[in-house]
Protein backbone atom coordinates (compact mmCIF):
# COMPACT_ATOMS: atom_id res chain seq x y z
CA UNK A 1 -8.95 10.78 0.70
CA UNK A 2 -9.17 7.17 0.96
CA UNK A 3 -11.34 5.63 3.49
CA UNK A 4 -12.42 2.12 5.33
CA UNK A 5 -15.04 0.11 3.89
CA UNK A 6 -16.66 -2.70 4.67
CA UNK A 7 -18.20 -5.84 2.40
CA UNK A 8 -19.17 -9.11 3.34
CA UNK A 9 -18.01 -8.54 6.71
CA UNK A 10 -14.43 -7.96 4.89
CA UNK A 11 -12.37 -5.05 5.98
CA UNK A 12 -10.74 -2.98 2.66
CA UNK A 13 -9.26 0.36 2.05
CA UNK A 14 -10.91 2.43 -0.88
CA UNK A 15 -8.79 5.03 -2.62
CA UNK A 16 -9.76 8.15 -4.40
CA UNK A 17 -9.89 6.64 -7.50
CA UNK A 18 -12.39 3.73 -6.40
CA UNK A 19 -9.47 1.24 -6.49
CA UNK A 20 -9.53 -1.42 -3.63
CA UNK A 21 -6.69 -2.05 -1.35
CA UNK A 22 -7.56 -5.30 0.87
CA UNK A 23 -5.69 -7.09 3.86
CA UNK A 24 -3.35 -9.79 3.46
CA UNK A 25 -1.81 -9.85 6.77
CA UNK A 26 -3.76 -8.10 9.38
CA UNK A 27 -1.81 -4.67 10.10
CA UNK A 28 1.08 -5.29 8.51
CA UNK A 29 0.08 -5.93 4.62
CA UNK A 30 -2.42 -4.09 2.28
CA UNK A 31 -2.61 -5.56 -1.63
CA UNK A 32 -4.14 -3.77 -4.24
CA UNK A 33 -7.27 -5.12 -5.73
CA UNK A 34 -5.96 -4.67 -9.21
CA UNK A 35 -5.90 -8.07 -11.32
CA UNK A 36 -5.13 -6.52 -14.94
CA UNK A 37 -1.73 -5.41 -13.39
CA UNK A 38 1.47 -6.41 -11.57
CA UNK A 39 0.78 -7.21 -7.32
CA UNK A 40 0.99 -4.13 -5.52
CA UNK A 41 1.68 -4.29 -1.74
CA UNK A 42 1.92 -2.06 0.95
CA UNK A 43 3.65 -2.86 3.78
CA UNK A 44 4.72 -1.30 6.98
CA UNK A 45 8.60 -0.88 8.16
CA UNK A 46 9.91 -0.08 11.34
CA UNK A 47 13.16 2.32 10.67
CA UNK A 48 16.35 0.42 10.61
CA UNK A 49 19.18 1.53 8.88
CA UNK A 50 21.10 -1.67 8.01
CA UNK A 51 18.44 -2.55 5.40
CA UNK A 52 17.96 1.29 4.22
CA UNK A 53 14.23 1.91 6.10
CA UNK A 54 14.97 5.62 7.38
CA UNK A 55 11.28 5.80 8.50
CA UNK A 56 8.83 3.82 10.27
CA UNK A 57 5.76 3.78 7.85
CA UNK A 58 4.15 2.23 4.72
CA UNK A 59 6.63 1.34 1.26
CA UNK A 60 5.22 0.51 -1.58
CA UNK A 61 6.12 -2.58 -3.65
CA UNK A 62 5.71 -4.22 -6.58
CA UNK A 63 6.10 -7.42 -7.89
CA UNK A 64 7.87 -6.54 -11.39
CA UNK A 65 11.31 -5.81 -12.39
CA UNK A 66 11.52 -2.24 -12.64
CA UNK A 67 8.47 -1.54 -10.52
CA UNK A 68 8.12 0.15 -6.97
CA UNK A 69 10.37 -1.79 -4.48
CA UNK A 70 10.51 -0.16 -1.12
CA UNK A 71 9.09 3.35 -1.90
CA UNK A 72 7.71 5.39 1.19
CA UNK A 73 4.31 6.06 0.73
CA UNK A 74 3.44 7.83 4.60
CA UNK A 75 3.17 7.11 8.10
CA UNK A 76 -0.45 6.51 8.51
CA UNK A 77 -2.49 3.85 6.15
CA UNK A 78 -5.44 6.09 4.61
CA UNK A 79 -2.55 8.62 3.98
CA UNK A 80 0.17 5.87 2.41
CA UNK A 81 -2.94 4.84 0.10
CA UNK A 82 -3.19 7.81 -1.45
CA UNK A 83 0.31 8.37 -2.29
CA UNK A 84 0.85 4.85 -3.56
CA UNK A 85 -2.23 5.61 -5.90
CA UNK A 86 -0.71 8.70 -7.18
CA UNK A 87 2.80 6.91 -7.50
CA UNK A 88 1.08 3.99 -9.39
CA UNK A 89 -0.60 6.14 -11.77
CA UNK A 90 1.76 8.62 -12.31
């Protein structure tokens, strides 16, 4: 399960796998500390269903054409993190 972690007085998110997820915008945006690949984000969405969010929670995106773009990872952070990581690495 992923958990909170703390360096340099920095707030991240570590997965599973060791992989870093840090904060862009307090509460609202998580990136993935991942340089060798295409900017993951997660980002949490209140429901509204004239742009297709059916739930409030955390989507997964990805800056690439064909990647991730508005998958639903969870509700709660440590919980979206580990379903983004098993998305991204499927």
């Amino acid at each position: 399960m992923a958990r909170y972690r703390t360096q340099d007085g920095q707030k991240y998110i570590e997965a599973e796998n060791g992989m870093g997820w840090g904060r862009s915008i307090p509460g609202t945006w998580w990136v993935r500390d991942d340089h060798a690949s295409a900017p993951m984000t997660l980002e949490k969405r209140k429901r509204n269903l004239k742009d297709e969010t059916k739930d409030t929670g955390w989507y997964l995106y990805e800056d690439r054409a064909g990647g991730f773009f508005g998958e639903f990872c969870g509700s709660r952070l440590l919980e979206a993190v580990d379903a983004a990581e098993r998305l991204i690495n499927e």
